[in-house]
PDB file of N, CA and C in Angstrom:
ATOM      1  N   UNK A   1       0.816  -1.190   0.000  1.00  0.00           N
ATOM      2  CA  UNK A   1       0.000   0.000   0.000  1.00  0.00           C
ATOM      3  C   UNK A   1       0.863   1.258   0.000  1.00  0.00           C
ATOM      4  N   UNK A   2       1.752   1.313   0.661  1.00  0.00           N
ATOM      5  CA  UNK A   2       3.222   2.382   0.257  1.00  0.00           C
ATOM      6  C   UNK A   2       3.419   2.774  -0.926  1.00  0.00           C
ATOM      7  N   UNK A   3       3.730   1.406  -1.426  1.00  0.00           N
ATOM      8  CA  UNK A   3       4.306   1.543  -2.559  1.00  0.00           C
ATOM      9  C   UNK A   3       3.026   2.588  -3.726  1.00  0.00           C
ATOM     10  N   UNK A   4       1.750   1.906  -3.635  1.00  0.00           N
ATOM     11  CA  UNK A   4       0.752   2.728  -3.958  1.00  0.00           C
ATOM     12  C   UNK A   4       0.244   3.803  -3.843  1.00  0.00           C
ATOM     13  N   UNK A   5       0.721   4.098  -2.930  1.00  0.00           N
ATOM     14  CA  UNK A   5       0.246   5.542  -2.360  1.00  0.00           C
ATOM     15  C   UNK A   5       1.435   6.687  -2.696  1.00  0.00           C
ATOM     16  N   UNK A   6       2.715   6.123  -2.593  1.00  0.00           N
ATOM     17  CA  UNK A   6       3.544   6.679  -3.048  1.00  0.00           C
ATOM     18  C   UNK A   6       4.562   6.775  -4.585  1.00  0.00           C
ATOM     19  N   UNK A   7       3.666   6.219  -5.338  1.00  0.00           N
ATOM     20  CA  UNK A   7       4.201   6.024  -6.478  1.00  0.00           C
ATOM     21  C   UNK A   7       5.729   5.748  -6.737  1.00  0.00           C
ATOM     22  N   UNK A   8       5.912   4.922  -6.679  1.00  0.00           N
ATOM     23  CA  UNK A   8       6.955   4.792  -6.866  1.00  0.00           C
ATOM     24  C   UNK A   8       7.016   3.248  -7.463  1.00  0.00           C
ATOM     25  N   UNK A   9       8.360   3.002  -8.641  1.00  0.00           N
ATOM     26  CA  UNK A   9       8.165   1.333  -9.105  1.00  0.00           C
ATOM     27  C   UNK A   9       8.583   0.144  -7.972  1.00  0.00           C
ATOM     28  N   UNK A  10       7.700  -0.547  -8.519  1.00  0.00           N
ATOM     29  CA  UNK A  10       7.560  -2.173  -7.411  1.00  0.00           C
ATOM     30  C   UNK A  10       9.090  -2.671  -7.305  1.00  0.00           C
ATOM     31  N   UNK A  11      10.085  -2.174  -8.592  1.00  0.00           N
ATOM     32  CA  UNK A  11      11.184  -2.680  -8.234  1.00  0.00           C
ATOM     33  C   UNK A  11      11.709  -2.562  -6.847  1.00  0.00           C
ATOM     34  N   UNK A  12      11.931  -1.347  -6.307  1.00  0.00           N
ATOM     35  CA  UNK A  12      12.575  -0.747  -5.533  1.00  0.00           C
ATOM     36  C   UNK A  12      12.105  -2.054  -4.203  1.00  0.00           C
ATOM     37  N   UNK A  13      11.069  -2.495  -4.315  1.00  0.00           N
ATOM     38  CA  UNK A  13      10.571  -3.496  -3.298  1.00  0.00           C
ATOM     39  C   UNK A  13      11.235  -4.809  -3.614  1.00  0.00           C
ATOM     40  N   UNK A  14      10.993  -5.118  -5.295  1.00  0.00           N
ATOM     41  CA  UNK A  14      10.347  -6.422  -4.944  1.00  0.00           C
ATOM     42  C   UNK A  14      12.013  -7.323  -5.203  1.00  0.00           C
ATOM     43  N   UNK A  15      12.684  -6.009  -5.691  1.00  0.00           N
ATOM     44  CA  UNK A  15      14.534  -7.125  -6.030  1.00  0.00           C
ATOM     45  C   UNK A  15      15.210  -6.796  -4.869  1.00  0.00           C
ATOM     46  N   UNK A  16      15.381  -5.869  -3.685  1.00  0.00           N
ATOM     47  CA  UNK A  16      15.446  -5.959  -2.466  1.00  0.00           C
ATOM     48  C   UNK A  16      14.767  -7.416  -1.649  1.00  0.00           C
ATOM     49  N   UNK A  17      14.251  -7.695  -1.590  1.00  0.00           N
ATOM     50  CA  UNK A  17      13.447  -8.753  -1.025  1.00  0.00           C
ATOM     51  C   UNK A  17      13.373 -10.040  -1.499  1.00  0.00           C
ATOM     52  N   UNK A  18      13.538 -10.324  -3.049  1.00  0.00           N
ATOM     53  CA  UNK A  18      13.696 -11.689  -3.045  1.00  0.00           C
ATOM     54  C   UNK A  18      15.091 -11.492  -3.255  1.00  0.00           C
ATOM     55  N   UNK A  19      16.059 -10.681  -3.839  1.00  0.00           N
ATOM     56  CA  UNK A  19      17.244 -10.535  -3.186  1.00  0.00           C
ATOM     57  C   UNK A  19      17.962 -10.951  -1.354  1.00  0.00           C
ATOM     58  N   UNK A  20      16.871 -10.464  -0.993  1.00  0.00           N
ATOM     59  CA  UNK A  20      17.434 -10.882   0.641  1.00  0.00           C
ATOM     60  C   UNK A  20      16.889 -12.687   0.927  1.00  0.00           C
ATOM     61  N   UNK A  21      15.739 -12.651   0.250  1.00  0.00           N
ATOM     62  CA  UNK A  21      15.352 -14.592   0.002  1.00  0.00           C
ATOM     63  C   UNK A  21      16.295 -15.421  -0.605  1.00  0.00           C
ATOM     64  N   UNK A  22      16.694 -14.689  -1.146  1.00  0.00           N
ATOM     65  CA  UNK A  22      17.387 -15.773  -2.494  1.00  0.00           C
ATOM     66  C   UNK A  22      18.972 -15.920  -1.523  1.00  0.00           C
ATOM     67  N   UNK A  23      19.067 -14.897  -0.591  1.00  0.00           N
ATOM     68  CA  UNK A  23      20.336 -14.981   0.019  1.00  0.00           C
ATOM     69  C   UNK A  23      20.333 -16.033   1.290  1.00  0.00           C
ATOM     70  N   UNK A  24      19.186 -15.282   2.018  1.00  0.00           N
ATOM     71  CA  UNK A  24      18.953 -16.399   3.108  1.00  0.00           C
ATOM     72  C   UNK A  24      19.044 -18.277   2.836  1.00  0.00           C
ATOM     73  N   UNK A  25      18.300 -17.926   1.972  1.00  0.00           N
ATOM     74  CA  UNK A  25      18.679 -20.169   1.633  1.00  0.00           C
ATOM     75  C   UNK A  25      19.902 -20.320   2.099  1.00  0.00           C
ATOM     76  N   UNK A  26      21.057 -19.469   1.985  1.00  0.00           N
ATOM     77  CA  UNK A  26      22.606 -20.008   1.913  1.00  0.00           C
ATOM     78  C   UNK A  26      22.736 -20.055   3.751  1.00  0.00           C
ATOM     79  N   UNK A  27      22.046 -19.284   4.307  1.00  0.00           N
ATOM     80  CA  UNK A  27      22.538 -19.491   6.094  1.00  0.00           C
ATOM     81  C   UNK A  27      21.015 -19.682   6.640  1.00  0.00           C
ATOM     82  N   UNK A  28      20.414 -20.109   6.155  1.00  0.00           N
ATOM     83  CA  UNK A  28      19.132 -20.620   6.721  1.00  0.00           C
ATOM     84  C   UNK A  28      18.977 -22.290   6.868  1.00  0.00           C
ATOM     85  N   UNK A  29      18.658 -23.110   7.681  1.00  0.00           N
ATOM     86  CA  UNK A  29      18.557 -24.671   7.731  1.00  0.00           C
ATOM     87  C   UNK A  29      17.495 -24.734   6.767  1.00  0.00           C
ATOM     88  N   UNK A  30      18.101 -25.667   5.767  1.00  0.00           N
ATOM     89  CA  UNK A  30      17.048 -26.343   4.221  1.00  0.00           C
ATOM     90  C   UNK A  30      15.134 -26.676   5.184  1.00  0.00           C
ATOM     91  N   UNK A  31      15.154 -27.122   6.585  1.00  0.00           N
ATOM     92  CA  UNK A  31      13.761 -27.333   6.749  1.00  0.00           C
ATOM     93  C   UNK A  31      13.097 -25.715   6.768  1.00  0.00           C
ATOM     94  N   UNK A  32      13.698 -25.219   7.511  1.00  0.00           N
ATOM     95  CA  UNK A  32      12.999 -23.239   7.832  1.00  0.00           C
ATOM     96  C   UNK A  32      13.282 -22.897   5.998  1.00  0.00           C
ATOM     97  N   UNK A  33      13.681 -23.080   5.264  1.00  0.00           N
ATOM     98  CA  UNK A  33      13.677 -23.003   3.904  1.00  0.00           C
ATOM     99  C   UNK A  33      12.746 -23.249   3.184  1.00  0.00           C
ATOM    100  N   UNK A  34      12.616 -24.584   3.164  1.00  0.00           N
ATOM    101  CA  UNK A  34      11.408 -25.721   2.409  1.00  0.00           C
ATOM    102  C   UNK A  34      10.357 -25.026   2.913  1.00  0.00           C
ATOM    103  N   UNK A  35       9.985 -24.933   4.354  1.00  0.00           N
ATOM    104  CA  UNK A  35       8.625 -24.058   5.051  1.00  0.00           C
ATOM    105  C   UNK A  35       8.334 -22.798   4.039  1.00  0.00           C
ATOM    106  N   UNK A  36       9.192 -21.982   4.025  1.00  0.00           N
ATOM    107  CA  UNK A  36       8.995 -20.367   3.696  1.00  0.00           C
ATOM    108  C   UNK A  36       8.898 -20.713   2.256  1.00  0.00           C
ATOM    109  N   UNK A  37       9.397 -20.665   1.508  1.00  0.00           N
ATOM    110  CA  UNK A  37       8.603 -21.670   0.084  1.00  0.00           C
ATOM    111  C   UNK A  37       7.719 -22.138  -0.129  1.00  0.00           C
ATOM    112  N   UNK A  38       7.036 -22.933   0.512  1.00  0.00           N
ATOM    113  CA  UNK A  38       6.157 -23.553   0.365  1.00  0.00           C
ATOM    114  C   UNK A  38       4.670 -22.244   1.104  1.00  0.00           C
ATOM    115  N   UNK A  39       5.114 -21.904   2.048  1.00  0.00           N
ATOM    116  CA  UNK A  39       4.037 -20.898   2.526  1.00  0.00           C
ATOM    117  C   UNK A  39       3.958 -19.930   1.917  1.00  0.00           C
ATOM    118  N   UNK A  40       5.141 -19.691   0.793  1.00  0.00           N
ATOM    119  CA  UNK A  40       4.621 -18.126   0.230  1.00  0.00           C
ATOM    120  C   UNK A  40       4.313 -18.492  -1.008  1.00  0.00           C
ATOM    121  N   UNK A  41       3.988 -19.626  -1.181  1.00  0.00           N
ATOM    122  CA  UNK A  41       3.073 -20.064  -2.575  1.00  0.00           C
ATOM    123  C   UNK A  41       1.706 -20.387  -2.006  1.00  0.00           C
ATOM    124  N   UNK A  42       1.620 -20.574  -0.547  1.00  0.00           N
ATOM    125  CA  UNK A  42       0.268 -20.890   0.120  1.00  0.00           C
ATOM    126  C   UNK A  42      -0.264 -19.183  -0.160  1.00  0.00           C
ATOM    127  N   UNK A  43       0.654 -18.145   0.716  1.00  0.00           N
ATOM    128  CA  UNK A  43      -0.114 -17.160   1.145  1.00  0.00           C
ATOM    129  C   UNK A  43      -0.395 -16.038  -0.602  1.00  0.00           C
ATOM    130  N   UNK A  44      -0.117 -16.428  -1.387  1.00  0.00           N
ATOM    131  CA  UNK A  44      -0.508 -15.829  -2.705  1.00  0.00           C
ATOM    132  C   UNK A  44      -1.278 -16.355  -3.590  1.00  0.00           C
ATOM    133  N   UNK A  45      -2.684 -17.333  -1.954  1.00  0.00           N
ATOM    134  CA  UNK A  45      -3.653 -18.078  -3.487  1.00  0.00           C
ATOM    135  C   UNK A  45      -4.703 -17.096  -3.653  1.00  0.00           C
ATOM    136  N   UNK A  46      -5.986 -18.007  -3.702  1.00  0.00           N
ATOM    137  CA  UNK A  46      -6.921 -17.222  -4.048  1.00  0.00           C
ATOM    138  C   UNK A  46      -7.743 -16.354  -3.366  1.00  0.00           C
ATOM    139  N   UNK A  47      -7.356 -16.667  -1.906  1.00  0.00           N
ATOM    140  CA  UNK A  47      -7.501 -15.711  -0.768  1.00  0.00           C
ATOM    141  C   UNK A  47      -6.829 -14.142  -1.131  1.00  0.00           C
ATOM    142  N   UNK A  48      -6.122 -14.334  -0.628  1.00  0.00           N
ATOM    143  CA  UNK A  48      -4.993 -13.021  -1.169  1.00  0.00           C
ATOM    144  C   UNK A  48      -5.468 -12.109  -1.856  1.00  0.00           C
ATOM    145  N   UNK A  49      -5.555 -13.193  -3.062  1.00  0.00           N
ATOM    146  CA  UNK A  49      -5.912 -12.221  -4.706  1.00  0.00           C
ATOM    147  C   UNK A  49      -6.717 -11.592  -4.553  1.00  0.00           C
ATOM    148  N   UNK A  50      -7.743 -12.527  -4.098  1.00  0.00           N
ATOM    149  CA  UNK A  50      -9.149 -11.611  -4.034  1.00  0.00           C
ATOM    150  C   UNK A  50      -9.196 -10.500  -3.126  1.00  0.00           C
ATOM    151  N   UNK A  51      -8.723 -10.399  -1.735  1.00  0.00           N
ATOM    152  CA  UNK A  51      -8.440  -9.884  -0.848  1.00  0.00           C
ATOM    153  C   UNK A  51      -7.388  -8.471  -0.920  1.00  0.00           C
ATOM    154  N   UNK A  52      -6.470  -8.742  -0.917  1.00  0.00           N
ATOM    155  CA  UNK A  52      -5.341  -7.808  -1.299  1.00  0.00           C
ATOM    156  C   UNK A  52      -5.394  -6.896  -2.627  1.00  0.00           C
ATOM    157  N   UNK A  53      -5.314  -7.928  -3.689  1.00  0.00           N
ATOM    158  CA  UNK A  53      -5.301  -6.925  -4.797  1.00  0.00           C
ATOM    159  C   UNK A  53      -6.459  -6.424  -4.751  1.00  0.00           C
ATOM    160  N   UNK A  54      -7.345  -6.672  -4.546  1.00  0.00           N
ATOM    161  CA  UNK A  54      -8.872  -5.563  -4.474  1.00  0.00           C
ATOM    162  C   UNK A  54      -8.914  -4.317  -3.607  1.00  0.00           C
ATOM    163  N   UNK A  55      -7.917  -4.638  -2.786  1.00  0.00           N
ATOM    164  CA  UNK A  55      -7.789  -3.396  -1.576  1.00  0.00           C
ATOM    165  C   UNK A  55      -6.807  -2.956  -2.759  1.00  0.00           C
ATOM    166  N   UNK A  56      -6.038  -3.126  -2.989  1.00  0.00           N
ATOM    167  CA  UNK A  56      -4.538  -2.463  -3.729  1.00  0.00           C
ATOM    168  C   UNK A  56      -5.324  -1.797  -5.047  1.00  0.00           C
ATOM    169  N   UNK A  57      -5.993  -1.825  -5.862  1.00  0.00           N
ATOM    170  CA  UNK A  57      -7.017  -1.374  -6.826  1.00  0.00           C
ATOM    171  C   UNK A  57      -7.538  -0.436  -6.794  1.00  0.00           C
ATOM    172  N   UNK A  58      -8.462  -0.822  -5.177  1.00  0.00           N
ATOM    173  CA  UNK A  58      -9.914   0.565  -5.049  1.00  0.00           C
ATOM    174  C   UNK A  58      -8.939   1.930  -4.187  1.00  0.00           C
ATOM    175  N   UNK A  59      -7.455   1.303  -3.395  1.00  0.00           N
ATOM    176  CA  UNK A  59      -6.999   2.233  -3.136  1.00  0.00           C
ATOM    177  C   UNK A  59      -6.217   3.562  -4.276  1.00  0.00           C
ATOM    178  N   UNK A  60      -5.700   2.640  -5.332  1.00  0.00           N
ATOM    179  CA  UNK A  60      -5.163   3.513  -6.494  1.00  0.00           C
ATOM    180  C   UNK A  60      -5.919   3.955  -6.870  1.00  0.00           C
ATOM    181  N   UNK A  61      -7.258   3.639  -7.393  1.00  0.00           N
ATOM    182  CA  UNK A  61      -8.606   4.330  -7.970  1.00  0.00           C
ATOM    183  C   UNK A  61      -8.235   5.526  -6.932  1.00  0.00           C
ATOM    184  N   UNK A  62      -8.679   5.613  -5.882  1.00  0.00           N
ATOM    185  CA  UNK A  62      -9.113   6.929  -4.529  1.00  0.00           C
ATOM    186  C   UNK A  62      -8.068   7.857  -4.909  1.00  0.00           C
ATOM    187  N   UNK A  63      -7.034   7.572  -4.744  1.00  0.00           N
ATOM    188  CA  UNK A  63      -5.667   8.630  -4.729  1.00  0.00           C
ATOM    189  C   UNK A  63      -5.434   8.921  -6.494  1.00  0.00           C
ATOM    190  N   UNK A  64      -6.383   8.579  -7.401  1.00  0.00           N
ATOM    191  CA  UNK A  64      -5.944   9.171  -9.046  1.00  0.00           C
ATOM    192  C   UNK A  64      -4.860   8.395  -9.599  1.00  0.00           C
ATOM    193  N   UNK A  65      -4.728   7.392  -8.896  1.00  0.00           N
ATOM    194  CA  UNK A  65      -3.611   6.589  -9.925  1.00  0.00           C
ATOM    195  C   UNK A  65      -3.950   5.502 -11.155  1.00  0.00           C
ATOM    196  N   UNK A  66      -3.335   5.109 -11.501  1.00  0.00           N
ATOM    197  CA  UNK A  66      -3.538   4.324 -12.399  1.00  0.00           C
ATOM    198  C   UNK A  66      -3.869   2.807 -12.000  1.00  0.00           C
ATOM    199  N   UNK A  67      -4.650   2.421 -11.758  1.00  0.00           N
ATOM    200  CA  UNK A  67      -5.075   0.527 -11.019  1.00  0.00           C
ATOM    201  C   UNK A  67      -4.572  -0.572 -12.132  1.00  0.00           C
ATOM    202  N   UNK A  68      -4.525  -0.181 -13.609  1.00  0.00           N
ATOM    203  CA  UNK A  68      -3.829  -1.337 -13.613  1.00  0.00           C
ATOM    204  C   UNK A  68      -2.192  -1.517 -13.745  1.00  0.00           C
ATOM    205  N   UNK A  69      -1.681  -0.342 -13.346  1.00  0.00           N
ATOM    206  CA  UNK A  69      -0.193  -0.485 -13.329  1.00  0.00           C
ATOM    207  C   UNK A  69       0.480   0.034 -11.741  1.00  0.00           C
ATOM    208  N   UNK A  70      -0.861   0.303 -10.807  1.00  0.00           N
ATOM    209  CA  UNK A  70      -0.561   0.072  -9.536  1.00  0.00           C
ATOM    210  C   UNK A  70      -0.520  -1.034  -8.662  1.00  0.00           C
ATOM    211  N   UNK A  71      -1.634  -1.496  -9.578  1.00  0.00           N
ATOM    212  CA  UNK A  71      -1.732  -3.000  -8.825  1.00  0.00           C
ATOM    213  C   UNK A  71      -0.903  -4.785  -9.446  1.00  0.00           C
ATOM    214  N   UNK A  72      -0.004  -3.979 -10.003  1.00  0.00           N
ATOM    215  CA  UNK A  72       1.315  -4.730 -10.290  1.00  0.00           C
ATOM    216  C   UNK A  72       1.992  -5.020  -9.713  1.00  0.00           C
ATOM    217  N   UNK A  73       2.103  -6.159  -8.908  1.00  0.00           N
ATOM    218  CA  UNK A  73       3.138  -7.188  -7.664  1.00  0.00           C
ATOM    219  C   UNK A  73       2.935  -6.666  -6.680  1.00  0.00           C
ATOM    220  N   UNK A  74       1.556  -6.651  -5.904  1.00  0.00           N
ATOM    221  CA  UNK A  74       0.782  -6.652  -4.944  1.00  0.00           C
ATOM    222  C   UNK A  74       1.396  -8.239  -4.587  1.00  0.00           C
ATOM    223  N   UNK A  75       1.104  -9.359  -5.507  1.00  0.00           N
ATOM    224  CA  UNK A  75       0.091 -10.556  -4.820  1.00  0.00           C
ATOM    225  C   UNK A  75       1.838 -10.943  -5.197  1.00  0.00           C
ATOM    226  N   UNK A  76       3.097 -10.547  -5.263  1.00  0.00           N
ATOM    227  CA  UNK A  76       4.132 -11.117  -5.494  1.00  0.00           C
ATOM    228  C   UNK A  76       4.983 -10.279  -4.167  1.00  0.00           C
ATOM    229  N   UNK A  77       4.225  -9.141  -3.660  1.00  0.00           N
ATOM    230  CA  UNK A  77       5.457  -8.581  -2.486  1.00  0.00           C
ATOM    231  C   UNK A  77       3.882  -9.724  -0.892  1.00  0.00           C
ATOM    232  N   UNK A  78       3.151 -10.035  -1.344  1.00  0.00           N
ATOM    233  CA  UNK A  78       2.151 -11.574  -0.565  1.00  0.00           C
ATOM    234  C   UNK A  78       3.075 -12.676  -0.534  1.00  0.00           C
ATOM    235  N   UNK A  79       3.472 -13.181  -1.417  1.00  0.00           N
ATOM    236  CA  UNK A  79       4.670 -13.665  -1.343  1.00  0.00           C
ATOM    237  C   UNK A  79       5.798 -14.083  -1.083  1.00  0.00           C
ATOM    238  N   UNK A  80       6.612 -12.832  -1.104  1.00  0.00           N
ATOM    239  CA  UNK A  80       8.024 -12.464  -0.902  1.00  0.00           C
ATOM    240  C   UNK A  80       7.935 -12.600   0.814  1.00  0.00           C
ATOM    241  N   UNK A  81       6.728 -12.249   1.456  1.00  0.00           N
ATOM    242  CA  UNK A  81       6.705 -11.712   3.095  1.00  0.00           C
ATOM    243  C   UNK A  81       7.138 -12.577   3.737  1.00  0.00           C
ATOM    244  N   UNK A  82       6.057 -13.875   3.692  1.00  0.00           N
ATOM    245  CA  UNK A  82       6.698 -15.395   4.329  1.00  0.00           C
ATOM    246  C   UNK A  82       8.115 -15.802   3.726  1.00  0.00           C
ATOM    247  N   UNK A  83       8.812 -15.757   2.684  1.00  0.00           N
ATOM    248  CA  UNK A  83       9.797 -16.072   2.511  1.00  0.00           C
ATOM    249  C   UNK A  83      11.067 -16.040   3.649  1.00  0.00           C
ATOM    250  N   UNK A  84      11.064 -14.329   3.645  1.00  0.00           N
ATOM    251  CA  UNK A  84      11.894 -13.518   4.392  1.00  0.00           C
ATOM    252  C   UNK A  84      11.822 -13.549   5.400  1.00  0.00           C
ATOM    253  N   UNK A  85      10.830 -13.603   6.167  1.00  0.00           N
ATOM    254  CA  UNK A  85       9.996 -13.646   7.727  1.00  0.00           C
ATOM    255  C   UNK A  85      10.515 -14.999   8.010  1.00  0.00           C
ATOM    256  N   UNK A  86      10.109 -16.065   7.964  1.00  0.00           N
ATOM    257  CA  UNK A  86      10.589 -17.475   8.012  1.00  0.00           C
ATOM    258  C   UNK A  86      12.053 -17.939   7.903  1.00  0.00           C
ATOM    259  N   UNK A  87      12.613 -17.389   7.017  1.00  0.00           N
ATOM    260  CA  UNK A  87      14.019 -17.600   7.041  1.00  0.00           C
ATOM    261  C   UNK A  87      14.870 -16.779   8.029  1.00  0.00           C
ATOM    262  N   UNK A  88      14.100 -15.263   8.033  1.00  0.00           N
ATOM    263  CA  UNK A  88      14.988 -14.792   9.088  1.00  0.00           C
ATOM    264  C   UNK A  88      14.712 -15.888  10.623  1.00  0.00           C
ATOM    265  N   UNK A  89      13.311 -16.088  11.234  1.00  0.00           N
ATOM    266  CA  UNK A  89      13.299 -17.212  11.971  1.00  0.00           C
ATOM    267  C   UNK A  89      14.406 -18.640  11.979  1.00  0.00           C
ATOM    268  N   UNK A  90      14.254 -18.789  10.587  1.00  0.00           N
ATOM    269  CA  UNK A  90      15.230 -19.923  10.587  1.00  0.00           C
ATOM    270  C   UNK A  90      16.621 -19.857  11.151  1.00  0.00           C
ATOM    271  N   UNK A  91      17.767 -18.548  10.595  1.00  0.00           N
ATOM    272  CA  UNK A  91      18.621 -18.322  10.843  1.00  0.00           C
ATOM    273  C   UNK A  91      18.658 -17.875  12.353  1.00  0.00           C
ATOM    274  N   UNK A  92      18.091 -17.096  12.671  1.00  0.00           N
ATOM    275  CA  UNK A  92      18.046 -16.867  14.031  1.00  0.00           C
ATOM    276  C   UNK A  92      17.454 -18.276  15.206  1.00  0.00           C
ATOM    277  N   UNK A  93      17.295 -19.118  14.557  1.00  0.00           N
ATOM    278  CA  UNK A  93      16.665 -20.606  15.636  1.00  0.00           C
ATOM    279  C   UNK A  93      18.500 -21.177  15.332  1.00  0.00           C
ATOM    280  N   UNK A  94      18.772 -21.196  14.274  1.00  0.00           N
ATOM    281  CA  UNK A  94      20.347 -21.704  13.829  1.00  0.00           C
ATOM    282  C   UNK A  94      21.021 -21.010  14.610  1.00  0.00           C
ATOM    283  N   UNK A  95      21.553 -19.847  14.708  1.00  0.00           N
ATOM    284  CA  UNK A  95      22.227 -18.961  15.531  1.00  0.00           C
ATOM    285  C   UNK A  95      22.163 -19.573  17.475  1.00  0.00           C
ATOM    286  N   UNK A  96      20.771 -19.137  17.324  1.00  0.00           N
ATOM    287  CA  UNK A  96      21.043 -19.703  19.183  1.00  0.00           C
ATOM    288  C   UNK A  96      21.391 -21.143  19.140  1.00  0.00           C
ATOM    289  N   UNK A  97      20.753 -21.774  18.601  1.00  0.00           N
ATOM    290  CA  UNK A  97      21.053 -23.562  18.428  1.00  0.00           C
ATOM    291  C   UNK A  97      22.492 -23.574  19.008  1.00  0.00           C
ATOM    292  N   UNK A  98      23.509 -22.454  17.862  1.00  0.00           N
ATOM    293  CA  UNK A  98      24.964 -23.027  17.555  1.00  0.00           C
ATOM    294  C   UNK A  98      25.693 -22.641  19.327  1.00  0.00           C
ATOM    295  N   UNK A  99      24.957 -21.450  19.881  1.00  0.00           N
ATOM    296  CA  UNK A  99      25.236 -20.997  20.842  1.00  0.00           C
ATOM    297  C   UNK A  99      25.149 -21.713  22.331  1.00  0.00           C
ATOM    298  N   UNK A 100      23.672 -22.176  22.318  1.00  0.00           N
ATOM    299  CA  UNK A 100      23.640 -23.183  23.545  1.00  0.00           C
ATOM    300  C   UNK A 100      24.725 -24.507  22.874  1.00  0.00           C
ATOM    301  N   UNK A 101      24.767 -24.658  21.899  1.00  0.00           N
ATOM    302  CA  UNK A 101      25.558 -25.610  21.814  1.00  0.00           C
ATOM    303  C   UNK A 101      27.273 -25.159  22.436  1.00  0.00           C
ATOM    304  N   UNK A 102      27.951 -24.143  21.821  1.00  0.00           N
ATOM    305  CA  UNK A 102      28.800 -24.332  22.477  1.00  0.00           C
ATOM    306  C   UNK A 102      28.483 -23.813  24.099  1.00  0.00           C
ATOM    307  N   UNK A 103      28.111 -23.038  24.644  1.00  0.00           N
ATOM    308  CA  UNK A 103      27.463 -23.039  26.363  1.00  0.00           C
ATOM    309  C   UNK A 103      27.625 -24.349  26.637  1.00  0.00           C
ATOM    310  N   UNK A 104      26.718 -25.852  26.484  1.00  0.00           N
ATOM    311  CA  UNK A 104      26.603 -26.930  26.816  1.00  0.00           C
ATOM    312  C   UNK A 104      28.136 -27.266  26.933  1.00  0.00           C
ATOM    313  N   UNK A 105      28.932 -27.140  26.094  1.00  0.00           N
ATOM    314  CA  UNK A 105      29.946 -27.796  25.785  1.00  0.00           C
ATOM    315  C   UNK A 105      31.283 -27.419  26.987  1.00  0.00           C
TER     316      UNK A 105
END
């Protein structure tokens, strides 16, 4: 909705972000991986669509913008959220893991 309200292109969002996804796989554990993948193909079904991009639409309509080139990777930054969110979880469950591990030790 930022991004909509403030005109500005989806890039600036959306290669930041699967940029930071595409990085996490490398220090994230493959299961907190497989999860966030798999959920951000859950959270961009037909819920979403209907849901989100319809808000993302009637809001560009209100403010004079253009709806069908505002509401361009709405349902792909739906997406991107669980990716990033989950993996940062992942890495950070990895991190303390490695820590009580050496503590124990």
């Amino acid at each position: 909705m930022v991004r909509v309200l403030g005109r500005f292109s989806i890039w600036y969002l959306l290669i930041p972000f699967y940029a930071l996804a595409l990085l996490l796989t490398f220090v994230t554990p493959k299961l907190f991986t497989s999860i966030a993948f798999d959920s951000g193909g859950v959270a961009s079904g037909p819920m979403s669509s209907t849901f989100v991009l319809s808000l993302a639409l009637g809001a560009s309509g209100a403010v004079g913008g253009n709806p069908a080139t505002d509401g361009f990777g709405v349902i792909a930054m739906v997406a991107v959220t669980p990716l990033v969110a989950i993996q940062i979880l992942g890495w950070l469950y990895a991190r303390r893991e490695k820590k009580a591990l050496k503590e124990g030790k």
